[in-house]
Protein backbone atom coordinates (compact mmCIF):
# COMPACT_ATOMS: atom_id res chain seq x y z
CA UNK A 1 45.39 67.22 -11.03
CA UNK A 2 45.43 70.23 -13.40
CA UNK A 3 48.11 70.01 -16.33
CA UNK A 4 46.33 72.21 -18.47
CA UNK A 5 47.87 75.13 -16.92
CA UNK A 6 51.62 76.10 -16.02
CA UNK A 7 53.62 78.36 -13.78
CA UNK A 8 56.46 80.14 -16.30
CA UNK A 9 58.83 81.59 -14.22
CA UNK A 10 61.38 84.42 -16.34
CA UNK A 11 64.97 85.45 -14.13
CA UNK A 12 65.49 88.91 -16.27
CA UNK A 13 68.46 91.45 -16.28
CA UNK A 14 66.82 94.59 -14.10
CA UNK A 15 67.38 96.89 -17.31
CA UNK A 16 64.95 94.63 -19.63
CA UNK A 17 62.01 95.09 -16.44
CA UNK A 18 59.91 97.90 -18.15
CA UNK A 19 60.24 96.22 -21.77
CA UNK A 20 59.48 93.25 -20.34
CA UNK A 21 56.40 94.42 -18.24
CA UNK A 22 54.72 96.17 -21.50
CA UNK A 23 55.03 93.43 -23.42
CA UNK A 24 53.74 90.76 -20.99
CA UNK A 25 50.59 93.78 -20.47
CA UNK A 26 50.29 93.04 -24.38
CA UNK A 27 49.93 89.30 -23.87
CA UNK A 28 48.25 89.22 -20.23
CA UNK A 29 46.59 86.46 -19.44
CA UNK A 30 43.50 86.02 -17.32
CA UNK A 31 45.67 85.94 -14.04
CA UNK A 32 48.06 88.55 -14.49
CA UNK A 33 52.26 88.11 -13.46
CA UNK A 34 54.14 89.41 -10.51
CA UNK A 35 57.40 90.29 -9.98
CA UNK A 36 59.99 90.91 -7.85
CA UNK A 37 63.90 91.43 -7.09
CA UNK A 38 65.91 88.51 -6.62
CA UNK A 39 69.60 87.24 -6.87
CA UNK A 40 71.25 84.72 -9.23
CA UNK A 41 73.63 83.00 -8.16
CA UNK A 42 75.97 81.38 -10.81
CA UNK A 43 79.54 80.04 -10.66
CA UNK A 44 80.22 81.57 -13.95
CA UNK A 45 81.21 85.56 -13.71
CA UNK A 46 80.47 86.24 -17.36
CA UNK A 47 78.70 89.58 -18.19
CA UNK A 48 79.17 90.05 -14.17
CA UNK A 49 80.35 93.52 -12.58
CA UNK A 50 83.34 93.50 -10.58
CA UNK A 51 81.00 93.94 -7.33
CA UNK A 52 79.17 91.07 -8.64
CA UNK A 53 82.04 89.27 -8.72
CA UNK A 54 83.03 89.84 -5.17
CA UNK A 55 79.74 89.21 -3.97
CA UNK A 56 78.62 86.22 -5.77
CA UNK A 57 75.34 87.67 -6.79
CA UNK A 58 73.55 88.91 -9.60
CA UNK A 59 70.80 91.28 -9.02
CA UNK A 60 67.99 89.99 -11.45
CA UNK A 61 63.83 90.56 -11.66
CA UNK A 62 61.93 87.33 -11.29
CA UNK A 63 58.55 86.95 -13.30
CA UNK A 64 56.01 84.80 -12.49
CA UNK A 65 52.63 84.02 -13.94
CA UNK A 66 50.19 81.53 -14.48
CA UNK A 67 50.09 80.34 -18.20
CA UNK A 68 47.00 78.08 -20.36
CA UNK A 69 48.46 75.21 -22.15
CA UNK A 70 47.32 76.42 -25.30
CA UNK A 71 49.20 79.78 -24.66
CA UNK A 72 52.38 78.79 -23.85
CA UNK A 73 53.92 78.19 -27.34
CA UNK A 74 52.60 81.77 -28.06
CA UNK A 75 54.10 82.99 -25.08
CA UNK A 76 57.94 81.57 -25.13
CA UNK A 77 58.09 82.12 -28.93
CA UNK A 78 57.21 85.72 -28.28
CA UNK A 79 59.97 86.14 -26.07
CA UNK A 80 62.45 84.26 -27.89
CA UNK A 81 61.37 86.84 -30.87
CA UNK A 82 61.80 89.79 -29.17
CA UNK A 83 64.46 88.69 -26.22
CA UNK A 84 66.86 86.74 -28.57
CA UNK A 85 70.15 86.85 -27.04
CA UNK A 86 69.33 88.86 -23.80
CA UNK A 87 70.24 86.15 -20.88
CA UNK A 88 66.88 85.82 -20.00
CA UNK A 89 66.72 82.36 -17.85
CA UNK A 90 63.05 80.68 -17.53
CA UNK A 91 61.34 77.16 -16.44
CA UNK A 92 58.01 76.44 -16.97
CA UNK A 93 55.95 73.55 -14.38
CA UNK A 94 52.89 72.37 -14.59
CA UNK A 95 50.70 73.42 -12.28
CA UNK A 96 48.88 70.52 -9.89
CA UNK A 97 46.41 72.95 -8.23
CA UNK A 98 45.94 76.77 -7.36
CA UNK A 99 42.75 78.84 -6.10
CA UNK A 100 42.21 81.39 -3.86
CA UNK A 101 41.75 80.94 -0.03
């Protein structure tokens, strides 16, 4: 079992994706991130449009990367720094194995 690494996973608003992207090229870590479009679904309709609303969806980017143990303090105070207050939503698992098939 490897708990020396984690999986952070970051649900962002669409309009913080390029910010978000240069600053995660700042800090990149030996495996890179991905991302892609996704939908939040929440029963609270704060901050939602009216479409949302109707819809029950959010449209949000999803960011995903592998993370060292001894980065990820660096990492989430980063983003707390510089993404204070901007509904960014994030969980962070250990990570039991990965490789490449």
């Amino acid at each position: 079992m490897n708990t020396s690494e984690y999986l952070v996973t970051l649900n962002i608003p669409p309009s913080l994706e390029e910010m978000l992207v240069d600053q995660l090229l700042l800090m990149e870590t030996e495996h890179g991130f991905s991302s892609f479009q996704v939908y939040a679904h929440h029963h609270e309709n704060k901050g939602l449009s009216l479409a949302e609303q109707v819809t029950g969806r959010q449209k949000r980017t999803r960011f995903q990367m592998y993370v060292p143990e001894q980065e990820l303090p660096r990492l989430l105070a980063q983003l707390h720094h510089d993404f204070k207050g901007s509904g960014i939503q994030y969980w962070v698992m250990p990570v039991i194995d990965s490789g490449i098939i």
